[in-house]
N, C-alpha and C. Protein backbone atom coordinates (compact mmCIF):
# COMPACT_ATOMS: atom_id res chain seq x y z
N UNK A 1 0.84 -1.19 0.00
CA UNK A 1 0.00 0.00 0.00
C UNK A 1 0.88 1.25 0.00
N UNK A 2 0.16 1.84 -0.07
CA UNK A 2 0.85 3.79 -0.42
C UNK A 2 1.72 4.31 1.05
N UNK A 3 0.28 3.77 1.89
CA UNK A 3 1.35 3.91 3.16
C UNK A 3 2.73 2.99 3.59
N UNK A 4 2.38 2.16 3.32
CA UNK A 4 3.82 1.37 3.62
C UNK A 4 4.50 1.78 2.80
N UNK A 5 4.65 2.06 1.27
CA UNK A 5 5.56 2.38 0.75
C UNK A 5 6.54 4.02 1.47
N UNK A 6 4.82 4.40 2.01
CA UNK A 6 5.55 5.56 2.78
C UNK A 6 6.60 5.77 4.04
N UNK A 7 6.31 4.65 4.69
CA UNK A 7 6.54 4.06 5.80
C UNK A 7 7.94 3.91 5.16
N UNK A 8 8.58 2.84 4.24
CA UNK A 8 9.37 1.84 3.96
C UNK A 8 10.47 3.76 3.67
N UNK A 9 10.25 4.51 2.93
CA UNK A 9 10.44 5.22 2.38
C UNK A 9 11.29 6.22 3.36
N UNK A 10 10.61 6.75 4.80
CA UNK A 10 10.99 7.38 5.69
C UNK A 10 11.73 6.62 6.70
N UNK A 11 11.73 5.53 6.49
CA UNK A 11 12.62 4.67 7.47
C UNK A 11 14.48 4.18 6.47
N UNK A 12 14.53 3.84 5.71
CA UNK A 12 15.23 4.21 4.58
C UNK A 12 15.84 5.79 4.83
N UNK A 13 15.04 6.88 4.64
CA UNK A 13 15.99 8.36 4.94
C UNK A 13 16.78 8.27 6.20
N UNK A 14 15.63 8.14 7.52
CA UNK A 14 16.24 8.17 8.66
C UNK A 14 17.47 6.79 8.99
N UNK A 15 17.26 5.97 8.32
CA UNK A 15 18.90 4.99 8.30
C UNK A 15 19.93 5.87 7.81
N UNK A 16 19.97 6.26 6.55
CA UNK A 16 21.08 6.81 5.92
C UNK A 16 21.40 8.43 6.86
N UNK A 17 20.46 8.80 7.02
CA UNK A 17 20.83 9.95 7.90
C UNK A 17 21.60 9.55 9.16
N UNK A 18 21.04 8.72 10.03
CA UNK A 18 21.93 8.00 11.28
C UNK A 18 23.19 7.84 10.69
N UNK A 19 23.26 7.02 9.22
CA UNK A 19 24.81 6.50 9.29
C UNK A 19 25.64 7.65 8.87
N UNK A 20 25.05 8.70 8.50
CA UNK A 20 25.50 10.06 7.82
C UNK A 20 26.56 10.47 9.06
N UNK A 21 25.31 10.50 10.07
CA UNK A 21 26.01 11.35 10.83
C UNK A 21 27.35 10.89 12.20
N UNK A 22 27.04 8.82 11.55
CA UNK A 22 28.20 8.26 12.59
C UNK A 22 29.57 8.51 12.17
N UNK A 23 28.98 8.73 10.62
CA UNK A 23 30.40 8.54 9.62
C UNK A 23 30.92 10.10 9.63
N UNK A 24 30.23 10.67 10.56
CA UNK A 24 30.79 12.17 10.37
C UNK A 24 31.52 12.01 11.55
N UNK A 25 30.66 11.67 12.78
CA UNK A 25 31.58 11.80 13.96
C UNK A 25 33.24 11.03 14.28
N UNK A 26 32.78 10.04 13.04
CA UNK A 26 34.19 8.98 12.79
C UNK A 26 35.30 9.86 11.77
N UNK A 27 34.92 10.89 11.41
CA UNK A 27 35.50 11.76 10.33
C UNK A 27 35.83 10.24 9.08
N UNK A 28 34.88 9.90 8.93
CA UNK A 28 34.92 9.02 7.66
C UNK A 28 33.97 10.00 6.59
N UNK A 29 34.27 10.96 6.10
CA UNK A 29 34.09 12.36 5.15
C UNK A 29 33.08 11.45 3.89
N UNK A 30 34.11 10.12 3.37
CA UNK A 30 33.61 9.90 2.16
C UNK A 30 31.65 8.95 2.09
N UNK A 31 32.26 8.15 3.61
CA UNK A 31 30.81 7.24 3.56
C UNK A 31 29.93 8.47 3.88
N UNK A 32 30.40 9.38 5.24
CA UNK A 32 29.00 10.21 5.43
C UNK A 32 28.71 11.15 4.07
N UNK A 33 29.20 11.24 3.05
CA UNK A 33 28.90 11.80 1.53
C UNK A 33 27.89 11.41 1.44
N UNK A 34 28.34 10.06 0.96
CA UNK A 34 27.67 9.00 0.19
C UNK A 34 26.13 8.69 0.87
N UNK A 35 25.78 8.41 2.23
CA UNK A 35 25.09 8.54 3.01
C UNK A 35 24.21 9.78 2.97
N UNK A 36 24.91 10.86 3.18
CA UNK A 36 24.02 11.74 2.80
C UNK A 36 23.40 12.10 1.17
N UNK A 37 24.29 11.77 0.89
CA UNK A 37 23.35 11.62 -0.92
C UNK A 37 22.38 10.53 -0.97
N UNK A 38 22.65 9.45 -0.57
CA UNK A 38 21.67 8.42 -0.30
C UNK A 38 19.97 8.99 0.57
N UNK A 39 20.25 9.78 1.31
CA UNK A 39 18.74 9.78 2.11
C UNK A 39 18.22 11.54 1.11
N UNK A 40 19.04 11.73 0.74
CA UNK A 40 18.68 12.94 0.05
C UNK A 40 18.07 12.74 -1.43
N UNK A 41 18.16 11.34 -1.96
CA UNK A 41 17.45 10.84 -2.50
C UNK A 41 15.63 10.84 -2.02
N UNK A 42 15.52 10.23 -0.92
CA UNK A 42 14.03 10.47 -0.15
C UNK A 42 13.72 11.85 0.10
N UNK A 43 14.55 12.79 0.80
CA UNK A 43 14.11 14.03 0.81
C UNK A 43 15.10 14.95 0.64
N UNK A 44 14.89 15.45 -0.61
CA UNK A 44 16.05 16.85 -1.63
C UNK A 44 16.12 17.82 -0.84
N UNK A 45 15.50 18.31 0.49
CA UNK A 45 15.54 19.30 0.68
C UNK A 45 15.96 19.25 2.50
N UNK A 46 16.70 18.42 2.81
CA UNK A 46 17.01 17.99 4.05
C UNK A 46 17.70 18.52 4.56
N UNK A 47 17.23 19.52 5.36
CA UNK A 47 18.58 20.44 6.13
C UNK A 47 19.80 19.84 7.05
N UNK A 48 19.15 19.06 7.60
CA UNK A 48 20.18 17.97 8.47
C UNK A 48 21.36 17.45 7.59
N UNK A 49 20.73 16.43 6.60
CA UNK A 49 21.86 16.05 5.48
C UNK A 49 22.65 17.55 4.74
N UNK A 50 21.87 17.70 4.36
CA UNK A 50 22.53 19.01 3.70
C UNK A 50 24.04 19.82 4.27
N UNK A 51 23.26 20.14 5.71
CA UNK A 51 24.60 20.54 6.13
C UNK A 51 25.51 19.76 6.62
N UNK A 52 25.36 18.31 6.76
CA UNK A 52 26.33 17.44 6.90
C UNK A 52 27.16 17.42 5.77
N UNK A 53 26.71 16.82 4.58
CA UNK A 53 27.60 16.96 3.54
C UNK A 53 28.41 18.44 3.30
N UNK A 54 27.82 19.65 3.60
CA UNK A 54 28.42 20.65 3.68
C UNK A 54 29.81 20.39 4.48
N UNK A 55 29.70 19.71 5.44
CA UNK A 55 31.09 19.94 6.40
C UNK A 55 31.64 18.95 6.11
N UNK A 56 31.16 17.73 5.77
CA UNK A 56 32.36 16.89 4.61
C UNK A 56 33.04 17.85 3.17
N UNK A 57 32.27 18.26 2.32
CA UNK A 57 32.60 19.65 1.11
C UNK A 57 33.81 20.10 2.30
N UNK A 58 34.00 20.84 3.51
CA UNK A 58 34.03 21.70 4.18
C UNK A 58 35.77 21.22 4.90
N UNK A 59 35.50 20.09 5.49
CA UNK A 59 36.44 19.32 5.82
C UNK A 59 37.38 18.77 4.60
N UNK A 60 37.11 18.33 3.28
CA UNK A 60 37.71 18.46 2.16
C UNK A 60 38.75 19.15 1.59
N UNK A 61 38.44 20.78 2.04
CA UNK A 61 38.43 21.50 1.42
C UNK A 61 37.92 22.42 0.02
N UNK A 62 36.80 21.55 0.14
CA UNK A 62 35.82 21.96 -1.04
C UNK A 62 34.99 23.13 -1.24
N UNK A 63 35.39 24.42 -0.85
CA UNK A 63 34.56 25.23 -0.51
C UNK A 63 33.26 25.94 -1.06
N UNK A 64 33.30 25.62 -2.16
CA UNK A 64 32.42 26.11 -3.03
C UNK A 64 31.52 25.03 -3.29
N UNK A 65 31.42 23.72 -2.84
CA UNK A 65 30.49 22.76 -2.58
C UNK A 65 30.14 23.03 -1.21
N UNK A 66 31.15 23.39 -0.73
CA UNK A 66 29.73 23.32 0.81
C UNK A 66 29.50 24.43 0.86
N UNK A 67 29.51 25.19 0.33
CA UNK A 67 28.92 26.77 0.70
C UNK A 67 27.39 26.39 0.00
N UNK A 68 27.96 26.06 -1.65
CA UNK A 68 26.17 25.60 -2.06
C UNK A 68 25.36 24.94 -1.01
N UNK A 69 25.69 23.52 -0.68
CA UNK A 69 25.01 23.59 0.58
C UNK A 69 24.69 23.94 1.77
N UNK A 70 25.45 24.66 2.02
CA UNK A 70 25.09 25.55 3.06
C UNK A 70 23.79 26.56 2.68
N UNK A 71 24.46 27.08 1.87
CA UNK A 71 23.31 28.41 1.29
C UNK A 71 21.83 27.54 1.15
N UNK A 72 21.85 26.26 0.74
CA UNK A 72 20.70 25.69 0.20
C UNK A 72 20.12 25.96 1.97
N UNK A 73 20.65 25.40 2.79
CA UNK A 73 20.40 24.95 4.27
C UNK A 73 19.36 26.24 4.84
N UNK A 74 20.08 27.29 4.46
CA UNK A 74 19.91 28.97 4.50
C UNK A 74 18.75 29.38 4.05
N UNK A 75 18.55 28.70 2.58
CA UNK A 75 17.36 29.12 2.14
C UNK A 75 16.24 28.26 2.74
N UNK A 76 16.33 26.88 3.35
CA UNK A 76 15.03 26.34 4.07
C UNK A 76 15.21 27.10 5.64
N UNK A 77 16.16 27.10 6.28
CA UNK A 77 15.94 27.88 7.17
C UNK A 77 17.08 29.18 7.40
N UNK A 78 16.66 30.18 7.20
CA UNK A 78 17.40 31.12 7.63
C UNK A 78 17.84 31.38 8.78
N UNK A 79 17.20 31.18 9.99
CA UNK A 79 17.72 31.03 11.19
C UNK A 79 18.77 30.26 11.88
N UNK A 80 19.43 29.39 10.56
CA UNK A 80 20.63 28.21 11.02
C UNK A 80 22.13 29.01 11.44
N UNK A 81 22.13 29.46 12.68
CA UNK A 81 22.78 29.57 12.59
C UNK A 81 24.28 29.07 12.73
N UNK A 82 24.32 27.64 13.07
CA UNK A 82 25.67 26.84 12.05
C UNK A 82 26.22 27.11 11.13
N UNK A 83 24.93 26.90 9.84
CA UNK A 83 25.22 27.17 8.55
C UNK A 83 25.75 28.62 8.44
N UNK A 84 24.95 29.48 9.22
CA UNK A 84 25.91 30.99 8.67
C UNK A 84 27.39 30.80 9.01
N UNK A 85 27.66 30.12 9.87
CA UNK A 85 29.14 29.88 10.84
C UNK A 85 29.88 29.10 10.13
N UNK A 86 29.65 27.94 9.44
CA UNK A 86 30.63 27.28 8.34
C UNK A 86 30.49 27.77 6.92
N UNK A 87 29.81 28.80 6.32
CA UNK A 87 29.71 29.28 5.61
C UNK A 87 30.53 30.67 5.60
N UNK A 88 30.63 31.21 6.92
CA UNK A 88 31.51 31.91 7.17
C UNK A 88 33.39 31.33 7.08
N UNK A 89 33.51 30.28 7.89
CA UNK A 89 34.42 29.92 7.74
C UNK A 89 34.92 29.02 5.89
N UNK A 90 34.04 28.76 5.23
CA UNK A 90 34.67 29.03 4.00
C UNK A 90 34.86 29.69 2.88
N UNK A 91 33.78 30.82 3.34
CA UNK A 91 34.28 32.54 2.89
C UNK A 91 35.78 32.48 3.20
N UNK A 92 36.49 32.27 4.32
CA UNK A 92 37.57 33.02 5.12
C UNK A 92 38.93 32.01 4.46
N UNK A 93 38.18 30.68 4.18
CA UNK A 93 39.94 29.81 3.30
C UNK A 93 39.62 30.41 2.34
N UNK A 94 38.69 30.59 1.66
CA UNK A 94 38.62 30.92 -0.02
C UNK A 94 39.23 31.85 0.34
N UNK A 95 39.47 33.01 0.86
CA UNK A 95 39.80 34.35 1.15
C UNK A 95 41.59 34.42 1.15
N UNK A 96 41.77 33.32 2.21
CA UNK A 96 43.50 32.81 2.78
C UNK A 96 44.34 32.64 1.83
């Protein structure tokens, strides 16, 4: 049914988001990517993932990938203020 598929669907995001964010605290950069592209598949507009992968981009040195996500983060909520704070800080390498 529609609901279970819904069900099956949001349980699926919230896995990949959990492992998103073990693989962040493990500074394993590449699985929590991958992870976060994975649940961002279920929902494109995931501020949580979003700015995770931002601070993998971020931790990289990728700055102009995580700023996009950041900014994306920005535009669902403007009040993040994290995102203004690592967005700040890769204003400041691009800058260095």
């Amino acid at each position: 049914s529609s609901s279970d598929q819904e069900q099956s669907r949001e349980l699926k995001f919230a896995a990949k988001s959990n492992l998103a964010l073990c693989y962040l605290k493990l500074g394993d950069y590449d699985k929590c990517k991958r992870a976060c592209d994975s649940a961002l598949i279920f929902d494109s507009q995931n501020e949580t993932c979003l700015f995770r992968r931002g601070q993998c981009h971020l931790a990289w040195g990728y700055f102009h990938a995580a700023i996009r996500d950041f900014e994306t983060v920005l535009k669902l909520n403007p009040t993040n203020d994290a995102a203004k704070q690592q967005m700040q800080e890769c204003q400041q390498q691009i800058q260095a």
